[in-house]
C-alpha atoms as a PDB file:
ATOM      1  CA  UNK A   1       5.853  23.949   8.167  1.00  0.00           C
ATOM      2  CA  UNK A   2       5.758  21.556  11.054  1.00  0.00           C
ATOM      3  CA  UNK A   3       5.903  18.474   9.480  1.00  0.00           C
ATOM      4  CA  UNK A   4       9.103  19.596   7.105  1.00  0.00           C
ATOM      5  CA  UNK A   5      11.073  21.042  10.726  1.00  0.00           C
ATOM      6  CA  UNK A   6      10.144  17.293  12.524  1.00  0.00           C
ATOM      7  CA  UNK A   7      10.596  15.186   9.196  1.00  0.00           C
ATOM      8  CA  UNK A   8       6.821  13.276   9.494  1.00  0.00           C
ATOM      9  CA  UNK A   9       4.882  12.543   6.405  1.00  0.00           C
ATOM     10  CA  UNK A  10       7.844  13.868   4.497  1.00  0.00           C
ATOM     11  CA  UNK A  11       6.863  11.558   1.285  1.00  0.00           C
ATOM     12  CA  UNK A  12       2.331  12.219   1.435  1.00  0.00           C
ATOM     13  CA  UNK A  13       3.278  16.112   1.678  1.00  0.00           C
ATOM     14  CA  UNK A  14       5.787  15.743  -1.339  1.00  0.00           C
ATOM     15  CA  UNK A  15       2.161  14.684  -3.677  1.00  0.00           C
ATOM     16  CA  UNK A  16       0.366  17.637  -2.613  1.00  0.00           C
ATOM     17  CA  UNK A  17      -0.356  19.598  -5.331  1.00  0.00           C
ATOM     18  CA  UNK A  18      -1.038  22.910  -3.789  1.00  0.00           C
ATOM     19  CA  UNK A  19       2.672  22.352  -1.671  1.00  0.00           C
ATOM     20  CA  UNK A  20       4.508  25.895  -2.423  1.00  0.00           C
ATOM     21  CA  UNK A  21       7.437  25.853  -4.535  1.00  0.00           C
ATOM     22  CA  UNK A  22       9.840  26.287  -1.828  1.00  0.00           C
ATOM     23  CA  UNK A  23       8.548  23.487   0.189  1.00  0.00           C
ATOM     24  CA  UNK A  24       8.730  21.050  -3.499  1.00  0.00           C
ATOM     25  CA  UNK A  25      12.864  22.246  -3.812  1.00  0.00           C
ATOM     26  CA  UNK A  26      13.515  21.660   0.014  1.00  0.00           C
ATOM     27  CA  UNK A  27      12.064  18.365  -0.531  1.00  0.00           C
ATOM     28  CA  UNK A  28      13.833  17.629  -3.688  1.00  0.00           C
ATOM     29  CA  UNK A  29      16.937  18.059  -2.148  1.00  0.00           C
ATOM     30  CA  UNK A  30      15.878  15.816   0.838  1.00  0.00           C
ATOM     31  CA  UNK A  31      18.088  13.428   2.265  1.00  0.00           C
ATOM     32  CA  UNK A  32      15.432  10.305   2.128  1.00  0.00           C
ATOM     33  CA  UNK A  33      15.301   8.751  -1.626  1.00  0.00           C
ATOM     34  CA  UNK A  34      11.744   8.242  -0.509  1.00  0.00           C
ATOM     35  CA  UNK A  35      10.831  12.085  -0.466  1.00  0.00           C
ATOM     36  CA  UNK A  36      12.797  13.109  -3.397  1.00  0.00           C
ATOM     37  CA  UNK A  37      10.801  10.316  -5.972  1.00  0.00           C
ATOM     38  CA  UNK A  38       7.059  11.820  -5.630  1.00  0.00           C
ATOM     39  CA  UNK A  39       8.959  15.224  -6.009  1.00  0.00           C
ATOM     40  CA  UNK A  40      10.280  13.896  -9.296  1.00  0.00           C
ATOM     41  CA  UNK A  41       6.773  12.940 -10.304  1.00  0.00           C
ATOM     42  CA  UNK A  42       5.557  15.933  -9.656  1.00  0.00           C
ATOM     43  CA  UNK A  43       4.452  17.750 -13.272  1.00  0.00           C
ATOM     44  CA  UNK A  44       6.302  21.140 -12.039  1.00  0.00           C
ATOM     45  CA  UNK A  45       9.986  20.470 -12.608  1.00  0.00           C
ATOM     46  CA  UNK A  46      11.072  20.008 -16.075  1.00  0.00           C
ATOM     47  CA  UNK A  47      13.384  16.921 -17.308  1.00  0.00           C
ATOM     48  CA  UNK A  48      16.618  18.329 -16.052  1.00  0.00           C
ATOM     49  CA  UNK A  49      15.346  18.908 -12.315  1.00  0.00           C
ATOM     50  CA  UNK A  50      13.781  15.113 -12.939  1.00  0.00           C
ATOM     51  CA  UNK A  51      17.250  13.543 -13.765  1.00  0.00           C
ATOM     52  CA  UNK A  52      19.108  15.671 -10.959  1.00  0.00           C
ATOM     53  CA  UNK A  53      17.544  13.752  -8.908  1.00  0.00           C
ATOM     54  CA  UNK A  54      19.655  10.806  -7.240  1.00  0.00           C
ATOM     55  CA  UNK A  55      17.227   7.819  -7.364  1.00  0.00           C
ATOM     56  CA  UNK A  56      17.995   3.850  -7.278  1.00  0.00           C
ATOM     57  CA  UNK A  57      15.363   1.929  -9.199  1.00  0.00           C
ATOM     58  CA  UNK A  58      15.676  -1.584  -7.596  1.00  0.00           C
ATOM     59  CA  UNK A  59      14.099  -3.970 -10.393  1.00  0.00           C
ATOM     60  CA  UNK A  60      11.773  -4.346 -12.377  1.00  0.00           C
ATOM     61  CA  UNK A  61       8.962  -4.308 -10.007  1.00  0.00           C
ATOM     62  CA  UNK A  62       9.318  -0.826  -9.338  1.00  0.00           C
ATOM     63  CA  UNK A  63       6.760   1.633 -10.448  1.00  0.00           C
ATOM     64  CA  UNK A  64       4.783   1.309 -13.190  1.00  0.00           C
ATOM     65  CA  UNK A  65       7.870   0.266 -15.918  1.00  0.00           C
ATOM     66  CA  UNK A  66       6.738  -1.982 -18.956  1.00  0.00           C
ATOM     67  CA  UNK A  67       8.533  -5.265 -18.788  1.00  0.00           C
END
């Protein structure tokens, strides 16, 4: 897929929900923390593939987290 071999749009591609699973593990494994989180939110991996992924939350403005 072109825009996985030139790294563009690395992060919109990640929500699409017809995105083969080969594509969704390459890009769980991606180098860019901002590729890797809409993988995690996708509803395909279960909770161990979630928490394998390395991700930083920076406060508590990020996401949707009760405060």
């Amino acid at each position: 897929m072109q825009c996985v071999a030139e790294r563009t749009h690395l992060a919109f591609l990640a929500e699409n929900p017809s995105l083969p699973a080969d594509l969704v593990e390459r890009l769980a494994a991606d180098p860019d923390e901002a590729v890797r989180l809409p993988v995690s939110l996708r509803p395909e991996p279960d909770e161990r593939r979630r928490t394998a992924n390395d991700l930083t939350a920076d406060g508590p403005d990020t996401g949707n987290s009760v405060r």
